[in-house]
Protein backbone atom coordinates (compact mmCIF):
# COMPACT_ATOMS: atom_id res chain seq x y z
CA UNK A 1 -17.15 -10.22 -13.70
CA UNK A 2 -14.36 -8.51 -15.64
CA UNK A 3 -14.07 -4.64 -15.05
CA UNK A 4 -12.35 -1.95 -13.16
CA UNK A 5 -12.47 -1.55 -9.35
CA UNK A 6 -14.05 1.49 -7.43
CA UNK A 7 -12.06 3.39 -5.37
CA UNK A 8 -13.29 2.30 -1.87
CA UNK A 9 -13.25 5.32 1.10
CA UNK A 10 -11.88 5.29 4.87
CA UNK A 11 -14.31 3.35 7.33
CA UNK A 12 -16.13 0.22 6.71
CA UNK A 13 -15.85 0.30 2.87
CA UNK A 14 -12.31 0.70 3.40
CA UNK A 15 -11.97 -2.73 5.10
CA UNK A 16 -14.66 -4.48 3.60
CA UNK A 17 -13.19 -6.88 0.87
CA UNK A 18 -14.45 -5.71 -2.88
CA UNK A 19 -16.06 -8.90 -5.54
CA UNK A 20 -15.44 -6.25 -8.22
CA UNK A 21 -12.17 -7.33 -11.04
CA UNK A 22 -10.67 -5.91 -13.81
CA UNK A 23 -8.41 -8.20 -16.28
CA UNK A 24 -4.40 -8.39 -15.76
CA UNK A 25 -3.82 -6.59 -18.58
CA UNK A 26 -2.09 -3.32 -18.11
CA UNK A 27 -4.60 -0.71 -18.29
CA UNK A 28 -3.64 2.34 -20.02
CA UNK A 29 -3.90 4.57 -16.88
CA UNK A 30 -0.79 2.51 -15.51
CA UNK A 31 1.33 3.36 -18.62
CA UNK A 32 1.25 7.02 -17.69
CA UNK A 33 1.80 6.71 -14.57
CA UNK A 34 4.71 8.14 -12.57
CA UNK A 35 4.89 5.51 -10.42
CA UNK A 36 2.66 2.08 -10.02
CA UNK A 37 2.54 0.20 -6.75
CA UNK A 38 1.40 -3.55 -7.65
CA UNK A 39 0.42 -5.46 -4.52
CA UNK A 40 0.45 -8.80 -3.98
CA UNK A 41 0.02 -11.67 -1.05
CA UNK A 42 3.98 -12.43 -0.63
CA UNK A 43 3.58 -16.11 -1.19
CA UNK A 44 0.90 -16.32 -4.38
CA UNK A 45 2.77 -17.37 -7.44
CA UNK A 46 0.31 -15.71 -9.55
CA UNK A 47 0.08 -12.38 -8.06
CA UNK A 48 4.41 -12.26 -8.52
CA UNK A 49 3.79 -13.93 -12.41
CA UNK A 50 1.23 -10.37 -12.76
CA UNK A 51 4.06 -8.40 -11.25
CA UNK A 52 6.49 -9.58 -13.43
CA UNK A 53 4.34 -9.28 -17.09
CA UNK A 54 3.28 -5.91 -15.38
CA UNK A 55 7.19 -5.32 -15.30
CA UNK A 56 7.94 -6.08 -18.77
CA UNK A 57 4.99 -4.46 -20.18
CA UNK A 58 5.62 -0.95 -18.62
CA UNK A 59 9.89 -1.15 -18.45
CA UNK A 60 10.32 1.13 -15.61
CA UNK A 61 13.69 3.10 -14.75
CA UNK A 62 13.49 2.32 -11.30
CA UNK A 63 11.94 -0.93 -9.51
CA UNK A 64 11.60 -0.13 -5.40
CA UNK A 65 11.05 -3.44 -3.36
CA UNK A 66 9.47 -3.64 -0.05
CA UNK A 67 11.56 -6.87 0.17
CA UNK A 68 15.03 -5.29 0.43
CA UNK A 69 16.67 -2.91 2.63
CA UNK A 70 18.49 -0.07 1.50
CA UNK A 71 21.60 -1.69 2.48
CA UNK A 72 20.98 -5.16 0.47
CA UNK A 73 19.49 -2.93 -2.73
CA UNK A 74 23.32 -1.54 -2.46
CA UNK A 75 24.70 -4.91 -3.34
CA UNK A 76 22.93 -5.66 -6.41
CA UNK A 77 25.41 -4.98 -9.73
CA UNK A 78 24.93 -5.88 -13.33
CA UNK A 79 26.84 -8.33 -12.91
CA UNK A 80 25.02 -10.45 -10.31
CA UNK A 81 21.37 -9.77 -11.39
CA UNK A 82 21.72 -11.91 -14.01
CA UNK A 83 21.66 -15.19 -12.15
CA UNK A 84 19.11 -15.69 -9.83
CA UNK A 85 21.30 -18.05 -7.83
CA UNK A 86 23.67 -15.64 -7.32
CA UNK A 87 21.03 -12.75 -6.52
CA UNK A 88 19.52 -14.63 -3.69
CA UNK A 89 22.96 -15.39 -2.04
CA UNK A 90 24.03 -11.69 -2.34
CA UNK A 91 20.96 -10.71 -0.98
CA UNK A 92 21.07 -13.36 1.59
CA UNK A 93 17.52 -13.76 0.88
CA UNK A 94 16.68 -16.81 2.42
CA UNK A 95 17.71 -15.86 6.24
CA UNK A 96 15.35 -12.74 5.33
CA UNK A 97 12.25 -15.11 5.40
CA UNK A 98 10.59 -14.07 2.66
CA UNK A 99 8.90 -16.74 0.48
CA UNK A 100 10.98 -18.76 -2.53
CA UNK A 101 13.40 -16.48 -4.44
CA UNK A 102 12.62 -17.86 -7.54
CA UNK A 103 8.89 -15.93 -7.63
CA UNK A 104 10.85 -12.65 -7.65
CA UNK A 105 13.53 -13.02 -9.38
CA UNK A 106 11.35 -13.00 -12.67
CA UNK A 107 10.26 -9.31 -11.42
CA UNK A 108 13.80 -8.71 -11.99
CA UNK A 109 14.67 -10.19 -14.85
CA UNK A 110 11.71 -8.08 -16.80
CA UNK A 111 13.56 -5.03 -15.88
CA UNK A 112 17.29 -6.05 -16.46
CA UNK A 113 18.24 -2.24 -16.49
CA UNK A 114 15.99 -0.61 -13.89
CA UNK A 115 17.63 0.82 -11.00
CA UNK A 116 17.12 -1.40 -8.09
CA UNK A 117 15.95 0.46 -4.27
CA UNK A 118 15.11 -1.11 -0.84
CA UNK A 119 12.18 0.73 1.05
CA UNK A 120 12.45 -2.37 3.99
CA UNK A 121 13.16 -0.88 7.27
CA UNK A 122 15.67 -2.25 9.49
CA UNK A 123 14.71 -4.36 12.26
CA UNK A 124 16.47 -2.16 14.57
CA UNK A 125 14.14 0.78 13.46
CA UNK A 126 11.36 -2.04 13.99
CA UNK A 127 12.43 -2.12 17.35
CA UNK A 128 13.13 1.40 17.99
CA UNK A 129 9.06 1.76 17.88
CA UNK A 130 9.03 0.21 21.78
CA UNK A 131 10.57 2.89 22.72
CA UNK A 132 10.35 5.97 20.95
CA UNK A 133 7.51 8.04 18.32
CA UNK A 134 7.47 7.35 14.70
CA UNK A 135 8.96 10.76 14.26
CA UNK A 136 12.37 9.94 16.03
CA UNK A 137 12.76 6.76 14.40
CA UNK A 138 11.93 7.93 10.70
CA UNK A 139 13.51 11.54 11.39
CA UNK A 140 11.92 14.63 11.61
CA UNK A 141 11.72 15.99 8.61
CA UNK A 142 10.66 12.84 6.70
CA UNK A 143 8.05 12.09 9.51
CA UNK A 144 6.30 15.64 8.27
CA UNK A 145 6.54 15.06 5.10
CA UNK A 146 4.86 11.38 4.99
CA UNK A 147 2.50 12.74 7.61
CA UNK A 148 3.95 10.75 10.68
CA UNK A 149 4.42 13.34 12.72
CA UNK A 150 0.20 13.40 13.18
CA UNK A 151 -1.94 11.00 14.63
CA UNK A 152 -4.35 9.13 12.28
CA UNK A 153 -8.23 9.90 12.53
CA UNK A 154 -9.78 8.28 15.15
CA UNK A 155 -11.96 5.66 12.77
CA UNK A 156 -8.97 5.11 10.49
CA UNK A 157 -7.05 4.01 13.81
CA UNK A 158 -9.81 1.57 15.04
CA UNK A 159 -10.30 0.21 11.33
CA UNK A 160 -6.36 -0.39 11.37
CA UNK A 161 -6.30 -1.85 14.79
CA UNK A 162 -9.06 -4.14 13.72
CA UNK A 163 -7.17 -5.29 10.89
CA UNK A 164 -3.94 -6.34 12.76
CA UNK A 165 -6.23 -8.03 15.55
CA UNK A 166 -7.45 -9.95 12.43
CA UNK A 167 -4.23 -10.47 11.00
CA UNK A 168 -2.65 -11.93 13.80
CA UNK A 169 -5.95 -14.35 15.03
CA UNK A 170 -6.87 -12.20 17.72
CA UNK A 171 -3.65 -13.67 19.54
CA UNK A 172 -2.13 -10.26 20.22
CA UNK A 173 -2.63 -8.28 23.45
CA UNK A 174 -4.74 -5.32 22.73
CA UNK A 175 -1.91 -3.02 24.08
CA UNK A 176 0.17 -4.24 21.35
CA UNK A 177 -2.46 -3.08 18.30
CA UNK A 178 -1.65 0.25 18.02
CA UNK A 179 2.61 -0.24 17.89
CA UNK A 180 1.40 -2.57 14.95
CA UNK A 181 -0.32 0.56 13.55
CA UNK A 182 2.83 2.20 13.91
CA UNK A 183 4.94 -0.47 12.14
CA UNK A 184 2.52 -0.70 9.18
CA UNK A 185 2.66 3.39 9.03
CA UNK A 186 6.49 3.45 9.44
CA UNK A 187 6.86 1.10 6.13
CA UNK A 188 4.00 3.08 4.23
CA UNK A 189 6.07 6.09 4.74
CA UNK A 190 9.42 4.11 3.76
CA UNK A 191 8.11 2.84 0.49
CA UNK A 192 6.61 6.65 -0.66
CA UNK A 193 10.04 7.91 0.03
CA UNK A 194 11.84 5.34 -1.54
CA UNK A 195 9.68 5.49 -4.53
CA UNK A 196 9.86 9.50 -4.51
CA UNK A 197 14.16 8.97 -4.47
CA UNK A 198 13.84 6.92 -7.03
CA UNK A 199 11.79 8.77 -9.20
CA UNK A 200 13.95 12.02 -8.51
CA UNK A 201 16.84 10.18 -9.18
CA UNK A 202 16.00 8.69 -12.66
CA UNK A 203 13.59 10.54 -14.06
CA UNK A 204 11.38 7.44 -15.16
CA UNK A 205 8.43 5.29 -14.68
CA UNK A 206 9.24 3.79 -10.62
CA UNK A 207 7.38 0.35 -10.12
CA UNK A 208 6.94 -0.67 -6.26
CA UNK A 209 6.96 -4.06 -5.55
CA UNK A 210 4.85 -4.68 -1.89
CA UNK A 211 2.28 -6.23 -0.25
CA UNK A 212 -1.61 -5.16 -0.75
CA UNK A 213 -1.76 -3.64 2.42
CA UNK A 214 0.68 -1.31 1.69
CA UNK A 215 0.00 -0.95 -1.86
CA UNK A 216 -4.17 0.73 -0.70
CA UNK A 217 -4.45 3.55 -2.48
CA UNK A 218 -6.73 5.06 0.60
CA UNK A 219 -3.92 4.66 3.19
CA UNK A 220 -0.80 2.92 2.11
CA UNK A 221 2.36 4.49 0.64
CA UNK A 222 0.22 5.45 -2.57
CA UNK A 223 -1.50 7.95 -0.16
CA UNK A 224 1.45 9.48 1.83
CA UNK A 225 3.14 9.86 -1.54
CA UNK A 226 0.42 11.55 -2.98
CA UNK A 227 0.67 13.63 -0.06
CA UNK A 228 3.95 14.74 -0.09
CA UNK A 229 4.37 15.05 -3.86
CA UNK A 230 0.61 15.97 -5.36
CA UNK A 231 1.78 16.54 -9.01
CA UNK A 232 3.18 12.91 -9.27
CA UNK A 233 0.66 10.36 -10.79
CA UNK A 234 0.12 7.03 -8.83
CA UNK A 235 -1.17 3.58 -9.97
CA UNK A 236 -2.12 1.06 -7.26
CA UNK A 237 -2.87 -2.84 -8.36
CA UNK A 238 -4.24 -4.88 -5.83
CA UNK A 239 -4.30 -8.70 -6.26
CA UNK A 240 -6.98 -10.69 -5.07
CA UNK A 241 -7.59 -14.57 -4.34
CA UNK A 242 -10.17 -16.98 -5.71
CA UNK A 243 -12.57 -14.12 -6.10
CA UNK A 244 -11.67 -12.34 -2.88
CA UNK A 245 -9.97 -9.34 -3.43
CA UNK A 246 -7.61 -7.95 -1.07
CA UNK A 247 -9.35 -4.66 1.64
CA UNK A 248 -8.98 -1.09 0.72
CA UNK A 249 -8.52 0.57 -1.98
CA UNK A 250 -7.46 0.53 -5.76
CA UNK A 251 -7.52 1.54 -9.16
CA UNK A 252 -7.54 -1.91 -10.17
CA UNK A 253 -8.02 -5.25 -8.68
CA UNK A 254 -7.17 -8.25 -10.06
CA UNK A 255 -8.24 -11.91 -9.42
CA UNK A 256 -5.73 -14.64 -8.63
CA UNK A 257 -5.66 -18.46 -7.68
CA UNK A 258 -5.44 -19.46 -4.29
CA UNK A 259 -2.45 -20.67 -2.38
CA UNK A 260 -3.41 -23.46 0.43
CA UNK A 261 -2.00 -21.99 3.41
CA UNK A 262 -3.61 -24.46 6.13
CA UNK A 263 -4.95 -22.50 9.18
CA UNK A 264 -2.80 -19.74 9.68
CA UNK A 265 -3.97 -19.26 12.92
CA UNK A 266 -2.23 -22.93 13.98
CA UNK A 267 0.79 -20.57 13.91
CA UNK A 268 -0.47 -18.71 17.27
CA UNK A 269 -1.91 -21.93 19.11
């Protein structure tokens, strides 16, 4: 079935993984758009080739990446974009551990002009999450605005703790679920500002490049953005696999093949 997904709510819904998907064609809503967050799984091939036609088809000023820190975004010039060899080692992308360079670089290729920003956080700030509230490690002021500085509804918290427990194979101590919580909600936050600099900053169309988690329209940085800046309008794609679409949700969900991952649960064994 070919058609557009429905907008799922907080609870069960929220989680609960939709059959519904539209075509990868750029629907028109996207083109006026302010800013359109297309998920993906970070190691699909066909979810980055979508992100990249998506790319080329709406030529955004700004591209935001959940891939890159502020700090590596800094690095990129004209001059280096242009290869994708020379990309990856300025970026030192391998000894990031994200999956093969060459299923991004096409993202940035189809935007050879597009001002290039990093919404990863720094391990350190990662780490600073043992220790300390989200609203000392983000700052205050940022923490308010993204909604940090408040504590999530109750069912919303058990829904995301669920999710991680999932996520990881049930192999993490229940102690550890809700600084997990706190890590996913630190990044949100980190991509809606990134994507609201970038918009301030050029004006244009901002595309966000991030995983489907935190490209949800009903939690993820599409919602804190909304949030903090109500007049903006948002797109979120979500990218499914062999029929199984990604949980939470979107104003579109699109269908994908399958990447053989094995058990990924060997991993915590």
């Amino acid at each position: 079935m070919r058609t557009t997904a429905v907008m799922m709510s907080f609870g069960a819904a929220a989680i609960a993984a939709s059959s519904v998907f539209a075509d990868s064609a750029v629907p028109p809503p996207a083109f006026s758009a302010d800013v359109v967050f297309l998920g993906e799984q970070h190691d699909n091939p066909a979810h980055h080739r979508v992100q990249a036609e998506w790319t080329a088809e709406i030529s955004p000023a700004a591209l935001v990446f959940e891939m890159l820190t502020p700090e590596q975004a800094a690095r990129i010039t004209p001059e280096n974009r242009r290869s994708q060899s020379d990309l990856a080692v300025v970026l030192e992308w391998e000894a990031a551990g994200w999956p093969d360079f060459a299923m991004y670089f096409p993202i940035f290729a189809a935007a050879e002009t597009a001002a290039i920003y990093g919404a990863g956080v720094p391990r350190d700030q990662v780490r600073g999450l043992m220790g300390q509230h989200l609203t000392a490690v983000f700052g205050a002021e940022d923490a308010a605005r993204f909604g940090l500085d408040q504590p999530l509804p109750e069912d919303e918290q058990q829904a995301r703790e669920a999710l991680q427990a999932d996520a990881h194979c049930d192999a993490l101590p229940e102690e550890m679920l809700p600084l997990m919580v706190s890590v996913q909600r630190l990044r949100d936050a980190a991509l809606a500002r990134a994507a609201l600099e970038a918009r301030s900053e050029t004006g244009g169309t901002v595309v966000v490049i991030t995983g489907n988690g935190h490209a949800r329209s009903d939690w993820g940085a599409p919602a804190l953005l909304q949030a903090a800046a109500p007049d903006l309008v948002v797109f979120a794609l979500g990218q499914g696999e062999a029929g199984q679409a990604p949980a939470g949700g979107f104003d579109t969900v699109v269908d994908g093949e399958s990447v053989d991952r094995g058990n990924p649960c060997d991993a915590f064994n």
